[in-house]
PDB file of N, CA and C in Angstrom:
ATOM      1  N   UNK A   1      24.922  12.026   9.935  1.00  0.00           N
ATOM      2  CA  UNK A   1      24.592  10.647   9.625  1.00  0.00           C
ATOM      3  C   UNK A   1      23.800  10.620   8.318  1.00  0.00           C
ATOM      4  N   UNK A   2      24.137  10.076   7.408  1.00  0.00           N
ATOM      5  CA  UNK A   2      23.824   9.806   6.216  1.00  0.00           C
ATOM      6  C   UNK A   2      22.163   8.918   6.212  1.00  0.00           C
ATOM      7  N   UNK A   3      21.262   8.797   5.361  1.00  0.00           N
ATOM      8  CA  UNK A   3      20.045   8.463   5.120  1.00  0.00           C
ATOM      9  C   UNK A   3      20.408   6.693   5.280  1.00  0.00           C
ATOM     10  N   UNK A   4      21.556   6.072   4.756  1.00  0.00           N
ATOM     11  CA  UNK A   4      21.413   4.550   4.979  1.00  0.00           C
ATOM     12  C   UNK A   4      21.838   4.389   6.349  1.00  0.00           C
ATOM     13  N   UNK A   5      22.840   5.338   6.649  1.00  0.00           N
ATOM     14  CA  UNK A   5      23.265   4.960   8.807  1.00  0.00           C
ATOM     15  C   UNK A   5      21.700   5.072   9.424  1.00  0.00           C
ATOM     16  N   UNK A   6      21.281   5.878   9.118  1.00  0.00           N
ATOM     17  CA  UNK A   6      20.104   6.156   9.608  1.00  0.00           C
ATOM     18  C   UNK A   6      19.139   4.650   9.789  1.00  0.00           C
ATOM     19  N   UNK A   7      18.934   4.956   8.478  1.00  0.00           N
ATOM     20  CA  UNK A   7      18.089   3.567   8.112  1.00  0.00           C
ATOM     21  C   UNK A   7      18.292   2.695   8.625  1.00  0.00           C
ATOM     22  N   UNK A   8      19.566   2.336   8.655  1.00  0.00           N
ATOM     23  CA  UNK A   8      19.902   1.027   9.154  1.00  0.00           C
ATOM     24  C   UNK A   8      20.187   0.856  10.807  1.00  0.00           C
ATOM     25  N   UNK A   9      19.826   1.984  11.414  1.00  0.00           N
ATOM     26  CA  UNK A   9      19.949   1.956  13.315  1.00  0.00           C
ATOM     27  C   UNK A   9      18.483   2.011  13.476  1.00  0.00           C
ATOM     28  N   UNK A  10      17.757   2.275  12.736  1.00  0.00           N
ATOM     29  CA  UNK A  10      16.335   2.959  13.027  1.00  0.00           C
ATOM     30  C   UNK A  10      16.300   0.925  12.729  1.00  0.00           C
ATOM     31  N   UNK A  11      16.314   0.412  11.980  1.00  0.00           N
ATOM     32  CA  UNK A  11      15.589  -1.012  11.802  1.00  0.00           C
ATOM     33  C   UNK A  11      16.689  -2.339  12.656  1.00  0.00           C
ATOM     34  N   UNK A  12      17.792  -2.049  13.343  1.00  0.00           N
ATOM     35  CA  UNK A  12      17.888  -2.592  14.365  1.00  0.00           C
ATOM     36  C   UNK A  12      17.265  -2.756  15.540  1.00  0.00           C
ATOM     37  N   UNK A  13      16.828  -1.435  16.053  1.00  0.00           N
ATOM     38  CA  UNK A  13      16.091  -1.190  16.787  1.00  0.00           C
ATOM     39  C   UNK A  13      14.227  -1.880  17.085  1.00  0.00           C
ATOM     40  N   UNK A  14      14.133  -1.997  15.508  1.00  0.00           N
ATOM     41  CA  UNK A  14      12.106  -1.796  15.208  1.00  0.00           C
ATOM     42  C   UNK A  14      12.184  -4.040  15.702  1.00  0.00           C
ATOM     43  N   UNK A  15      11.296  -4.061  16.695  1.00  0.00           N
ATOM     44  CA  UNK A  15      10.747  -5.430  16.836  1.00  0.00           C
ATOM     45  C   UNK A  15      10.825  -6.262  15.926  1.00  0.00           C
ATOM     46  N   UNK A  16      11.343  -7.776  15.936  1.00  0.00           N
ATOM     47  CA  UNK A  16      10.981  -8.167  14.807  1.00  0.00           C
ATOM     48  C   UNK A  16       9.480  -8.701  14.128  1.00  0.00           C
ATOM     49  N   UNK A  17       8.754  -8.411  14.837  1.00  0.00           N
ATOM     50  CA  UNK A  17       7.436  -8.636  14.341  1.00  0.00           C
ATOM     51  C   UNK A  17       6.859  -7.571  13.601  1.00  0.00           C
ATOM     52  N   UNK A  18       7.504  -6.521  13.868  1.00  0.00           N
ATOM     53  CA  UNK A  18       7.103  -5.216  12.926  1.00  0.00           C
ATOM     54  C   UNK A  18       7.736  -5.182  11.662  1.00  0.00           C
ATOM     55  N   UNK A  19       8.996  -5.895  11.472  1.00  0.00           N
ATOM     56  CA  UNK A  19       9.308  -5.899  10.380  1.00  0.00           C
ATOM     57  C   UNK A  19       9.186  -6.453   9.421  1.00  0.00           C
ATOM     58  N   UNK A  20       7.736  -6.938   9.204  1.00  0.00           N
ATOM     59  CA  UNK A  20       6.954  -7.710   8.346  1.00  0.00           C
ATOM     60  C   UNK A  20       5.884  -6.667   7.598  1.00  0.00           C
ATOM     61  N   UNK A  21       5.834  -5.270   8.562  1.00  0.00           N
ATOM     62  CA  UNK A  21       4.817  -4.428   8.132  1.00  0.00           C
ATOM     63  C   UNK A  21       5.138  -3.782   6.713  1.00  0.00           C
ATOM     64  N   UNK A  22       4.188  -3.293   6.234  1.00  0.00           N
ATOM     65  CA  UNK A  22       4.415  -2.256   4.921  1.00  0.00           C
ATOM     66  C   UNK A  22       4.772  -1.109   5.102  1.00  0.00           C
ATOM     67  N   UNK A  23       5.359  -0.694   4.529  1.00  0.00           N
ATOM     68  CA  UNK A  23       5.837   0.700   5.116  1.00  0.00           C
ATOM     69  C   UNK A  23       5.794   1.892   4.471  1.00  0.00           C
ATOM     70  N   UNK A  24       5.693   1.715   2.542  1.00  0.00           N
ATOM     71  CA  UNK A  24       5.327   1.905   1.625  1.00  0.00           C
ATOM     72  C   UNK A  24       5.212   1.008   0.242  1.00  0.00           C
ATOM     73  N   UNK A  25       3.898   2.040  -0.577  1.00  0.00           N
ATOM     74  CA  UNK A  25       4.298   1.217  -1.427  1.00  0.00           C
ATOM     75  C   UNK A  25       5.166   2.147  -3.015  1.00  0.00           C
ATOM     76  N   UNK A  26       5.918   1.146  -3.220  1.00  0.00           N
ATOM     77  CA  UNK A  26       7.117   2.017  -4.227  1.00  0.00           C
ATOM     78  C   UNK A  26       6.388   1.229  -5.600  1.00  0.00           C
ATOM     79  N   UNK A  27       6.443   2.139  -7.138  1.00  0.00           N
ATOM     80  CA  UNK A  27       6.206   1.474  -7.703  1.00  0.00           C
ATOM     81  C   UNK A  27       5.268   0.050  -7.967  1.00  0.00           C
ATOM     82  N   UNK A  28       4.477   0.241  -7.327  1.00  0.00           N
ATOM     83  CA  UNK A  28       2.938  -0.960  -7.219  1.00  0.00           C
ATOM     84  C   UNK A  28       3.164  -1.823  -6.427  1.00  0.00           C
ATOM     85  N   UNK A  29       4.622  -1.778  -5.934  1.00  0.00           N
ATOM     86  CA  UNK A  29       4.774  -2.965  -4.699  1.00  0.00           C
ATOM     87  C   UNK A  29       5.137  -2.642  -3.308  1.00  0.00           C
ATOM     88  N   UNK A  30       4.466  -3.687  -2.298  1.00  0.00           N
ATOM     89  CA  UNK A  30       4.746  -3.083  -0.933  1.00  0.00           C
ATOM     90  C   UNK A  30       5.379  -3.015  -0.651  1.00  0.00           C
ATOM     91  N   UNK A  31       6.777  -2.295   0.097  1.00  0.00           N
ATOM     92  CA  UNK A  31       7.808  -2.220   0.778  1.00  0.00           C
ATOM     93  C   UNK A  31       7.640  -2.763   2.104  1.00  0.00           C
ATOM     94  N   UNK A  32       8.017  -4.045   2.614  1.00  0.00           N
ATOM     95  CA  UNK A  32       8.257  -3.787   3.928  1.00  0.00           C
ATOM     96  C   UNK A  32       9.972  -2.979   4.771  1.00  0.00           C
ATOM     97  N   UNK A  33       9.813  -3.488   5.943  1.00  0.00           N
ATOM     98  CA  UNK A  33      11.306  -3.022   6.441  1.00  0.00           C
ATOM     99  C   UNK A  33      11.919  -4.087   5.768  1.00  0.00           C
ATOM    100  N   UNK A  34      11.727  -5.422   5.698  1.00  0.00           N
ATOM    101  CA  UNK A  34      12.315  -6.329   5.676  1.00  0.00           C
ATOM    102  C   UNK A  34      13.050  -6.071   3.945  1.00  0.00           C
ATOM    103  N   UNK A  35      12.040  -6.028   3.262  1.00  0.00           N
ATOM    104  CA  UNK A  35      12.516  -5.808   2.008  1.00  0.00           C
ATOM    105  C   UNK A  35      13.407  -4.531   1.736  1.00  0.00           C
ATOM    106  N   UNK A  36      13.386  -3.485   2.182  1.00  0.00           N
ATOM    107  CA  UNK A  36      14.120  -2.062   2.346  1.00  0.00           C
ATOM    108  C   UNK A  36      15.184  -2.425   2.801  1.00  0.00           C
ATOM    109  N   UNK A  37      15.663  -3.364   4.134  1.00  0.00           N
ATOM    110  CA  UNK A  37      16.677  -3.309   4.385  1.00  0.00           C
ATOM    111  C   UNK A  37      17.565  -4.349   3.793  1.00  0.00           C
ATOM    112  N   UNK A  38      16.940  -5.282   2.814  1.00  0.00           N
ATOM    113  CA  UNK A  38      17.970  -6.322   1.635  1.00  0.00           C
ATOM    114  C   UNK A  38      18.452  -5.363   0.474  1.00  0.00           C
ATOM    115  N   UNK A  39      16.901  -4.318  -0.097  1.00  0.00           N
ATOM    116  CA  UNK A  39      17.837  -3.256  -0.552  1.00  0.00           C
ATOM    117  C   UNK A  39      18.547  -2.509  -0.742  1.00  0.00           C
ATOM    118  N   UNK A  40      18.549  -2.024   0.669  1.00  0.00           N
ATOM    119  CA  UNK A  40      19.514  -1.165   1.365  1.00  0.00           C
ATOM    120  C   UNK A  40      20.809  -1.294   1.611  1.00  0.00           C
ATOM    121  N   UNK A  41      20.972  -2.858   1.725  1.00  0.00           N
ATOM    122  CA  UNK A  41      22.140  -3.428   2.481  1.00  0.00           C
ATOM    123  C   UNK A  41      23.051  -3.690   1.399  1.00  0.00           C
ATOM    124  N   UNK A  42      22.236  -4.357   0.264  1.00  0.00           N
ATOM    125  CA  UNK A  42      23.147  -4.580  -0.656  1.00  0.00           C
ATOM    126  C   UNK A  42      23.091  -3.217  -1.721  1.00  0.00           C
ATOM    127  N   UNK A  43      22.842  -2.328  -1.203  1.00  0.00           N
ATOM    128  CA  UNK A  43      23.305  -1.087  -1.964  1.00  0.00           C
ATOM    129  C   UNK A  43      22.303  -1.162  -3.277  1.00  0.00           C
ATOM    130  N   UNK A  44      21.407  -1.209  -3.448  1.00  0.00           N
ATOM    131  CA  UNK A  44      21.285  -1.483  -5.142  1.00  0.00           C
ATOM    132  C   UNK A  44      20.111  -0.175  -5.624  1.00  0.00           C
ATOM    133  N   UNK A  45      19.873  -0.061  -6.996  1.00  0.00           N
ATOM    134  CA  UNK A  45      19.756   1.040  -7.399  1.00  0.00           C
ATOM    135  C   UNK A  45      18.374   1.377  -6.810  1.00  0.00           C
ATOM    136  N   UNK A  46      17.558   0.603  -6.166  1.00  0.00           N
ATOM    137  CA  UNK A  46      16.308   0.910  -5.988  1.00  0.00           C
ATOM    138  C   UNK A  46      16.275   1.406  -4.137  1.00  0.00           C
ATOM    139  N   UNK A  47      17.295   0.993  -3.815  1.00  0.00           N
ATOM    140  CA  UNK A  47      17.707   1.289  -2.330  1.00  0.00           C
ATOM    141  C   UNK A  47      17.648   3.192  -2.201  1.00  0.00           C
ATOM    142  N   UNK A  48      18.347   3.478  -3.105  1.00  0.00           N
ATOM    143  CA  UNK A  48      18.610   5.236  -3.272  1.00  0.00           C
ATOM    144  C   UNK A  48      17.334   5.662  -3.249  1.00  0.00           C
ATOM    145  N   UNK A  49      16.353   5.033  -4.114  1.00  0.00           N
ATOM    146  CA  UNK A  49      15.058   5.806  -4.220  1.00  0.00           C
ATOM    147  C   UNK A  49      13.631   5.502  -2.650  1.00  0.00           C
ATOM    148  N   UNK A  50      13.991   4.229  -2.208  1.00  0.00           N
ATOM    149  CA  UNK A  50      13.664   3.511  -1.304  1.00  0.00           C
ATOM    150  C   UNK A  50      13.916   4.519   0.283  1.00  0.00           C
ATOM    151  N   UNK A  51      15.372   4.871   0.156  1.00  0.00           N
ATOM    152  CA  UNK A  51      15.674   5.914   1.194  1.00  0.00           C
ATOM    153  C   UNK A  51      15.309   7.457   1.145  1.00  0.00           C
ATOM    154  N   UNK A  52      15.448   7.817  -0.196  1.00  0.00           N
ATOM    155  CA  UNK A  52      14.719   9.039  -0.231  1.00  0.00           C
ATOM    156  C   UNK A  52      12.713   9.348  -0.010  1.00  0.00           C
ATOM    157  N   UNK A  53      12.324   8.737  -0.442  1.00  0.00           N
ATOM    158  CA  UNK A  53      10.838   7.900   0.348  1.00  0.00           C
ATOM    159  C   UNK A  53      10.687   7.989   1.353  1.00  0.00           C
ATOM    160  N   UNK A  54      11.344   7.041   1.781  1.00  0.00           N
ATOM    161  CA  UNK A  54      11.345   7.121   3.867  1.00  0.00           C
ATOM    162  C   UNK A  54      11.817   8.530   4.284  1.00  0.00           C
ATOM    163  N   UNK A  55      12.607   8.809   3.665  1.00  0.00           N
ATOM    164  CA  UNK A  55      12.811  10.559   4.527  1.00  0.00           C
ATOM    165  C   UNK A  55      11.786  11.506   3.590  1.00  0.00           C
ATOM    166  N   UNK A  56      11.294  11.120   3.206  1.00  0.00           N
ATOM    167  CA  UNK A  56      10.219  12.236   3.003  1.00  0.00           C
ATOM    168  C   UNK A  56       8.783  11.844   3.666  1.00  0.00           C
ATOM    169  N   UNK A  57       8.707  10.833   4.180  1.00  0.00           N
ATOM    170  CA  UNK A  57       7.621  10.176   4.988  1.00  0.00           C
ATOM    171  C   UNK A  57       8.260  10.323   6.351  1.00  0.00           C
ATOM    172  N   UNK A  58       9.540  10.942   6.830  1.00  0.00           N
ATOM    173  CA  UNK A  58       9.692  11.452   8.409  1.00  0.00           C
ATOM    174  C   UNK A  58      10.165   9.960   9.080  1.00  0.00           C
ATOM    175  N   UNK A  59      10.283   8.843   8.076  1.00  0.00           N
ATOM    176  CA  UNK A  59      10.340   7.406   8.642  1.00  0.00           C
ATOM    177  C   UNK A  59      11.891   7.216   9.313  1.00  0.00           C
ATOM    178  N   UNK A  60      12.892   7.810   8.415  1.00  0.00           N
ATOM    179  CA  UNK A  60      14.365   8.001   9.207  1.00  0.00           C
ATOM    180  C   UNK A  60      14.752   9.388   8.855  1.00  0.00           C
TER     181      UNK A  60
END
């Protein structure tokens, strides 16, 4: 399973009240899930770096 399958079963799963939390921050701004997974979804260049992050933080 690839880092976005991942990503993206791991934040079906997460409450939606959690997905308001921060999760990191990239470049001076907070990441929530919420924001990770608009990046994610629509593929875009900051998504790649966004997922490599989370797997080095053990997050997916």
């Amino acid at each position: 399973m690839d880092p976005r399958e991942r990503f993206l079963k791991i934040y079906a799963n997460i409450p939606l009240n959690l997905r308001k939390e921060i999760i990191l921050v990239f470049d001076n701004e907070p990441i929530t899930w919420n924001v990770a997974y608009v990046e994610i979804f629509n593929k875009t260049d900051k998504s790649k770096k966004i997922l490599k992050k989370l797997e080095e933080l053990k997050l997916i």
